[in-house]
PDB file of N, CA and C in Angstrom:
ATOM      1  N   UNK A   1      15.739 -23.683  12.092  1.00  0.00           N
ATOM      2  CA  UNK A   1      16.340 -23.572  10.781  1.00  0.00           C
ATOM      3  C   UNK A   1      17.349 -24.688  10.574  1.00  0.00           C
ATOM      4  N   UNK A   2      17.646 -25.190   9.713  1.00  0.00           N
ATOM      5  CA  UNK A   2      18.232 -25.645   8.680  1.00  0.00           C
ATOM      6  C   UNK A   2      20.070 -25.318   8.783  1.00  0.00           C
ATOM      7  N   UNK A   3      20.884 -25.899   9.387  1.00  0.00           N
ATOM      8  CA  UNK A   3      21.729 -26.037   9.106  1.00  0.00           C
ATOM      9  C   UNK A   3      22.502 -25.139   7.524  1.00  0.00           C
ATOM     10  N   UNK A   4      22.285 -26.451   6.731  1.00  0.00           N
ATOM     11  CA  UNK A   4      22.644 -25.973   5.238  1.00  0.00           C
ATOM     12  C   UNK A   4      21.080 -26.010   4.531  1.00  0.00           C
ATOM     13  N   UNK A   5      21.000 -25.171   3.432  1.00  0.00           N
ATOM     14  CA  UNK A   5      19.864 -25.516   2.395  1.00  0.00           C
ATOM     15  C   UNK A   5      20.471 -26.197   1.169  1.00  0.00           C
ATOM     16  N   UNK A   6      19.732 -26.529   0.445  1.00  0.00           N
ATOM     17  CA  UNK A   6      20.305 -26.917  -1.104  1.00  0.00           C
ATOM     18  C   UNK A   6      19.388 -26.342  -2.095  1.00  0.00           C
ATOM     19  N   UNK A   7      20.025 -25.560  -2.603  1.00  0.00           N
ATOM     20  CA  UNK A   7      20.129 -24.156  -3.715  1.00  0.00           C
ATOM     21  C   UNK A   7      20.000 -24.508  -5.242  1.00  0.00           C
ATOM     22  N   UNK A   8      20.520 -26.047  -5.404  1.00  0.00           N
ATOM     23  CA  UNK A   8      21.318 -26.805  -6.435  1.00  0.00           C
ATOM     24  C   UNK A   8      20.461 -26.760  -7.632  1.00  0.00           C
ATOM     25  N   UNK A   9      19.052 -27.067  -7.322  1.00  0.00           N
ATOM     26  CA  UNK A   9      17.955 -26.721  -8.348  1.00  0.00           C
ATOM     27  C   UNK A   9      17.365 -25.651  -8.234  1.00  0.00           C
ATOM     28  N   UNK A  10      17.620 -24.408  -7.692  1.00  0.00           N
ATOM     29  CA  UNK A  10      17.084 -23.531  -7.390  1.00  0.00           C
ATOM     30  C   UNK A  10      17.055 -22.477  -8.879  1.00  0.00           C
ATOM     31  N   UNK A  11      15.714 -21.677  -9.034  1.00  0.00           N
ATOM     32  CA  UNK A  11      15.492 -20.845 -10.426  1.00  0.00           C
ATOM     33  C   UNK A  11      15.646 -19.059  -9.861  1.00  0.00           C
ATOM     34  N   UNK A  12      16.500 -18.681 -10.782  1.00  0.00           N
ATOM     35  CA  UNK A  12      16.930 -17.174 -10.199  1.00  0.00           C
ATOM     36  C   UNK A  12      15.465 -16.583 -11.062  1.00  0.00           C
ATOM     37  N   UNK A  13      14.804 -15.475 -10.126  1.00  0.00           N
ATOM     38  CA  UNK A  13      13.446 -15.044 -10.828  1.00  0.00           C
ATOM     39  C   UNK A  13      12.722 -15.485 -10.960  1.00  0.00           C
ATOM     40  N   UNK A  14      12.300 -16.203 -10.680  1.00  0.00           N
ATOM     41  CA  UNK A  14      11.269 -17.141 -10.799  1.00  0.00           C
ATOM     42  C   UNK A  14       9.806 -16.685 -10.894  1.00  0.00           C
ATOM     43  N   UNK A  15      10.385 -15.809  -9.629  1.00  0.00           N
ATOM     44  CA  UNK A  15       8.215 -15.000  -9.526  1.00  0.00           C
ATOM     45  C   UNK A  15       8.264 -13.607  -9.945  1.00  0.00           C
ATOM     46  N   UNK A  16       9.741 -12.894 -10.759  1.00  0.00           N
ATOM     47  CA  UNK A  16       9.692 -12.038 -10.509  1.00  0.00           C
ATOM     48  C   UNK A  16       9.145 -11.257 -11.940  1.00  0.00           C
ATOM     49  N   UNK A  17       8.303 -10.287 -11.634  1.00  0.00           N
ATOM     50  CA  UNK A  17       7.519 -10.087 -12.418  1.00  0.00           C
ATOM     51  C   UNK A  17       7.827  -8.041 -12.926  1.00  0.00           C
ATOM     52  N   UNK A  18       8.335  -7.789 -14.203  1.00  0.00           N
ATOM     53  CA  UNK A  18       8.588  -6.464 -14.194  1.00  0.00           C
ATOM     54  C   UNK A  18       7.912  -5.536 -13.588  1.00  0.00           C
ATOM     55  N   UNK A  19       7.079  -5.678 -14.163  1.00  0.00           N
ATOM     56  CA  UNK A  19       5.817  -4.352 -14.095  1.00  0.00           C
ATOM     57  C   UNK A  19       4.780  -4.651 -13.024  1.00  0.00           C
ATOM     58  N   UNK A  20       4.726  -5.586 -12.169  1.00  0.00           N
ATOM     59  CA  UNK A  20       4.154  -5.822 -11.490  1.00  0.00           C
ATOM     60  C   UNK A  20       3.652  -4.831 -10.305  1.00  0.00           C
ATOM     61  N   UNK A  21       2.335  -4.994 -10.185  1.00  0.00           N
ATOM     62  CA  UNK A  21       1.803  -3.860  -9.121  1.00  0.00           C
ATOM     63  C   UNK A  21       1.274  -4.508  -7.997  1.00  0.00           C
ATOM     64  N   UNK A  22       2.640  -3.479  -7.278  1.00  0.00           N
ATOM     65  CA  UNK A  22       2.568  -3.785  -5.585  1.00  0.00           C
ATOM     66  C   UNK A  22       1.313  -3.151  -4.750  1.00  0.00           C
ATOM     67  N   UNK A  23       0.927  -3.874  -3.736  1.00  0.00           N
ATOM     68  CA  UNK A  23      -0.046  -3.450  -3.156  1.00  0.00           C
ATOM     69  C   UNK A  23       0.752  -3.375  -2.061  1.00  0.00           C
ATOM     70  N   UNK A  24       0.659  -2.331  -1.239  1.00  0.00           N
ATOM     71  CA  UNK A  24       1.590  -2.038  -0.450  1.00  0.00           C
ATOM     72  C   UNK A  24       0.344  -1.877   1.210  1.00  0.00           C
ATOM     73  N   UNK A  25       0.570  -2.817   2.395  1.00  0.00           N
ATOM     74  CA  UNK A  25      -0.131  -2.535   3.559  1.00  0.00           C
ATOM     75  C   UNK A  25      -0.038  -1.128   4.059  1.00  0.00           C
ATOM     76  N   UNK A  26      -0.875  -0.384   4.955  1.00  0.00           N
ATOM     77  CA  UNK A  26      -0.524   0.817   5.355  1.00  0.00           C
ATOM     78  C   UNK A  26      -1.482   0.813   6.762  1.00  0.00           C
ATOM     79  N   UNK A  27      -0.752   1.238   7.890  1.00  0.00           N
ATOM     80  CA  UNK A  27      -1.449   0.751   8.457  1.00  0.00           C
ATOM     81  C   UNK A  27      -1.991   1.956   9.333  1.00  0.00           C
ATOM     82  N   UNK A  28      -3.346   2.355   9.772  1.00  0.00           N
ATOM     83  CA  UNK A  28      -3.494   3.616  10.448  1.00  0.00           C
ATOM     84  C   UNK A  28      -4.072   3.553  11.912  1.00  0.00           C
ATOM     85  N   UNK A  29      -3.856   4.332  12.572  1.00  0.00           N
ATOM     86  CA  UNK A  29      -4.744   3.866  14.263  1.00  0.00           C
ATOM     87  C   UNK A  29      -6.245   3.838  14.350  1.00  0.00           C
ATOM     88  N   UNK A  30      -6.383   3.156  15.376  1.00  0.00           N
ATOM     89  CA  UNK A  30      -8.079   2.825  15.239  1.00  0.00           C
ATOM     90  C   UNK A  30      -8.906   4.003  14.863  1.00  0.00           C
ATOM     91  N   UNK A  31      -8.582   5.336  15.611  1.00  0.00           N
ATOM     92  CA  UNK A  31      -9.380   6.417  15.387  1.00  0.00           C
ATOM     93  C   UNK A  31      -9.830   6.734  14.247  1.00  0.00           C
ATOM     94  N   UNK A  32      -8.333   6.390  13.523  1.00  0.00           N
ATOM     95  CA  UNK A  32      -8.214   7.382  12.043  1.00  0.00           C
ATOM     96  C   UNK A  32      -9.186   6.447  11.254  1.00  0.00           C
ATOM     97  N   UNK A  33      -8.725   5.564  11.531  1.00  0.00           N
ATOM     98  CA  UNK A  33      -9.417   4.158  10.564  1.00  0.00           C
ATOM     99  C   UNK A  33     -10.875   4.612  10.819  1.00  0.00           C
ATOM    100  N   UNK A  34     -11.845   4.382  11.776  1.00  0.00           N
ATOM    101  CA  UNK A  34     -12.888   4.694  12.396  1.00  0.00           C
ATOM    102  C   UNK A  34     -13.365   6.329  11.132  1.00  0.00           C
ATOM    103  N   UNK A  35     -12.393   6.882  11.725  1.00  0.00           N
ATOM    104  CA  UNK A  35     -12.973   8.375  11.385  1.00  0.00           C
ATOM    105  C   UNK A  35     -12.664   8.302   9.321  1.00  0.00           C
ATOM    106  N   UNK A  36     -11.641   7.480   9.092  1.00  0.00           N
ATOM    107  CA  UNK A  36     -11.796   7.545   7.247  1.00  0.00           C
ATOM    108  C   UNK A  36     -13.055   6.780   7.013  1.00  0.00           C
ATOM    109  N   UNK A  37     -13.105   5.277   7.902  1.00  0.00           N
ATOM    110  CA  UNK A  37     -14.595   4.995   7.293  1.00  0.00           C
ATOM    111  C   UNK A  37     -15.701   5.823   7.416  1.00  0.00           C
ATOM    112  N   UNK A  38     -16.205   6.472   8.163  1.00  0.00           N
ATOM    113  CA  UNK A  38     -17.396   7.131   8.561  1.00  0.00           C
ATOM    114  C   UNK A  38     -17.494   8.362   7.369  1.00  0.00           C
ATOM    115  N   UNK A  39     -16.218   8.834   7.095  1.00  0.00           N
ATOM    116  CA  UNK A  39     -16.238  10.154   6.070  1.00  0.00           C
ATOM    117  C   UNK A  39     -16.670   9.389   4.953  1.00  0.00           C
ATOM    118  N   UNK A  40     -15.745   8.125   4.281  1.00  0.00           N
ATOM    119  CA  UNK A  40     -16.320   7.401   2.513  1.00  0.00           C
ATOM    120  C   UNK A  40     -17.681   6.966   2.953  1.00  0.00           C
ATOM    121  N   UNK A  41     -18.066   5.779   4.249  1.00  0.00           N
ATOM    122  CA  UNK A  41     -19.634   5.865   3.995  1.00  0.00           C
ATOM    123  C   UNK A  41     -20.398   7.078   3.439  1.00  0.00           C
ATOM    124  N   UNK A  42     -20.196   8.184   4.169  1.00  0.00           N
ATOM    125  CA  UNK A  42     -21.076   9.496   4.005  1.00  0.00           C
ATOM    126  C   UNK A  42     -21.016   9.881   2.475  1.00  0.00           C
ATOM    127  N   UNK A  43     -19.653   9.582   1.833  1.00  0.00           N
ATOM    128  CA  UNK A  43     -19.313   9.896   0.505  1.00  0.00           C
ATOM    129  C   UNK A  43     -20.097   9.226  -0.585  1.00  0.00           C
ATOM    130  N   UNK A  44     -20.441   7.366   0.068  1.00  0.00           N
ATOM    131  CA  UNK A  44     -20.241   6.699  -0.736  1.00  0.00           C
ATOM    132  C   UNK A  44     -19.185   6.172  -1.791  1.00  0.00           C
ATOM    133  N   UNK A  45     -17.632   6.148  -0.967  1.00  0.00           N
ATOM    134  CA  UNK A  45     -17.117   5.761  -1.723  1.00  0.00           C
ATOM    135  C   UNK A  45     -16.448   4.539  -0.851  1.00  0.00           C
ATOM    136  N   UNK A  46     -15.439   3.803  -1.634  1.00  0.00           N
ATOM    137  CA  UNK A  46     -14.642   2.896  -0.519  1.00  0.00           C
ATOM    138  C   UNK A  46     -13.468   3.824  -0.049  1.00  0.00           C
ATOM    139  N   UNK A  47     -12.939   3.398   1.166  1.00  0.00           N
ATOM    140  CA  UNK A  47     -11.904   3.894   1.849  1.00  0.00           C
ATOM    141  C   UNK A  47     -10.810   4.065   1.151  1.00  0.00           C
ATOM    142  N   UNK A  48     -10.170   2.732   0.570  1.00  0.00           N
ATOM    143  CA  UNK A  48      -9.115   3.073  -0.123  1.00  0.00           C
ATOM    144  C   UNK A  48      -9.155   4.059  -0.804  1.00  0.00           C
ATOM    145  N   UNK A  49     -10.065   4.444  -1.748  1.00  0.00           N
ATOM    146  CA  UNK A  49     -10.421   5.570  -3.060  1.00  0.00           C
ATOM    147  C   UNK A  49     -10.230   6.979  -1.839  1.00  0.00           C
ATOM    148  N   UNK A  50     -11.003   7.169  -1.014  1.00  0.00           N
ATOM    149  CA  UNK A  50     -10.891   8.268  -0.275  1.00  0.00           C
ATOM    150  C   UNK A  50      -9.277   8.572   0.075  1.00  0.00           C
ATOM    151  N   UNK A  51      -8.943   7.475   0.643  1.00  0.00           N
ATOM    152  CA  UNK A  51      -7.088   7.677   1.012  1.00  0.00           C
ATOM    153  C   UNK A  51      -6.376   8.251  -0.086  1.00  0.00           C
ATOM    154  N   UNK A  52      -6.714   7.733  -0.951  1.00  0.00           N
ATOM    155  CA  UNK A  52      -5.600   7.726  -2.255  1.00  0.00           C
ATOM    156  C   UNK A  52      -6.144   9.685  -2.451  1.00  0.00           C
ATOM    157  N   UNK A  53      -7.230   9.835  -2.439  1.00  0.00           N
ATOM    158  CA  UNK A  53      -7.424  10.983  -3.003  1.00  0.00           C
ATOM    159  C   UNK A  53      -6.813  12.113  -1.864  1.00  0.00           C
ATOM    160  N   UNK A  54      -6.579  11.757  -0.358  1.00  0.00           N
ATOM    161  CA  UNK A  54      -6.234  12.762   0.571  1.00  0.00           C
ATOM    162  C   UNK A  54      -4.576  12.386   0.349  1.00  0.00           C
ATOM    163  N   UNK A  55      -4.055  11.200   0.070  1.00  0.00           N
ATOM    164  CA  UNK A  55      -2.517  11.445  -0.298  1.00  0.00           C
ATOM    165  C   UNK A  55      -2.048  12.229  -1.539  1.00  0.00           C
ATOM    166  N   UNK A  56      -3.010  11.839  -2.489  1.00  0.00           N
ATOM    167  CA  UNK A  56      -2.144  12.569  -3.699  1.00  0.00           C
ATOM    168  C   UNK A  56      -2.550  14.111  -3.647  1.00  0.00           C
ATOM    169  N   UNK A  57      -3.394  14.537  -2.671  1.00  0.00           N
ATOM    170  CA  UNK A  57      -3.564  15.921  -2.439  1.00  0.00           C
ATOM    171  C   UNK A  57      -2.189  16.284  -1.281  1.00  0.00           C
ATOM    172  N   UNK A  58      -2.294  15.307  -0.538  1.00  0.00           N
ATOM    173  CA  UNK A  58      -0.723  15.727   0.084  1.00  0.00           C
ATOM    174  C   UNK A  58       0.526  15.475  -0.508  1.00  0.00           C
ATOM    175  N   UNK A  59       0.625  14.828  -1.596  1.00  0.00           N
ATOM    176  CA  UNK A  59       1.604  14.733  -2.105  1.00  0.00           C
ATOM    177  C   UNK A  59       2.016  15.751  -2.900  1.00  0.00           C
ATOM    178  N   UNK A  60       0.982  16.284  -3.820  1.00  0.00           N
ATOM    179  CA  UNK A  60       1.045  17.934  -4.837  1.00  0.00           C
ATOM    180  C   UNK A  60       1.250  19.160  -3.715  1.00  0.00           C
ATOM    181  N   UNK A  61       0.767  18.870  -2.528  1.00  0.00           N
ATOM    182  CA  UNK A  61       0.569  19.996  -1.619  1.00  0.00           C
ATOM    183  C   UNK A  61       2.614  20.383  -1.363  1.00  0.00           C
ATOM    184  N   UNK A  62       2.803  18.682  -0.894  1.00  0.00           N
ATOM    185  CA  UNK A  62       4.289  18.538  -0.214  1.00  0.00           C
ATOM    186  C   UNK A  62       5.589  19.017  -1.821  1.00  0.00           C
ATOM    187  N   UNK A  63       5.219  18.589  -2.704  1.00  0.00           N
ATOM    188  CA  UNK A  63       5.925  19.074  -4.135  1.00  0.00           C
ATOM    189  C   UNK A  63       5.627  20.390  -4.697  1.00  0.00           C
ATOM    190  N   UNK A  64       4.727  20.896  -4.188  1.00  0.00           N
ATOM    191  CA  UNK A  64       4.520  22.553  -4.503  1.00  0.00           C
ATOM    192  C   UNK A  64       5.561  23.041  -3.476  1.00  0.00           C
ATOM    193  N   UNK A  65       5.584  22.783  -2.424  1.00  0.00           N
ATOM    194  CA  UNK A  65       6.664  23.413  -1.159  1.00  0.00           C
ATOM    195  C   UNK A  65       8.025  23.101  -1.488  1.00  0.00           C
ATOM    196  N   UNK A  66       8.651  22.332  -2.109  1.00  0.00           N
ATOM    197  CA  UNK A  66      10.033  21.912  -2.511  1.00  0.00           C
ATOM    198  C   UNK A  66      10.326  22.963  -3.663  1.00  0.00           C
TER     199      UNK A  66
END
């Protein structure tokens, strides 16, 4: 690293974007990974779509209990 930087032309926001949609990494162990693909093949769906549908079932599950 760099001692000093120079900031001097630097743009505040530049990339920053309001509404912007984060894709967020998630990362699961080989098994699980293994065992979500094998369930969406069988489904025919993609993995992600399968995840999303077993979180937001845990998510209503975890907000019914509160």
């Amino acid at each position: 690293m760099k001692c000093e930087y120079d900031f001097s032309q630097a743009v505040r926001g530049k990339f920053f974007r309001k509404h912007a949609d984060l894709h967020l990494p998630i990362y699961v162990d080989s098994a699980t990974r293994r065992g979500l693909e094998r369930i969406a093949k069988r489904n025919g769906k993609p993995v992600a779509e399968l995840v999303n549908q077993l979180l937001k079932k845990d998510v209503e599950l975890l907000e019914s209990l509160s």
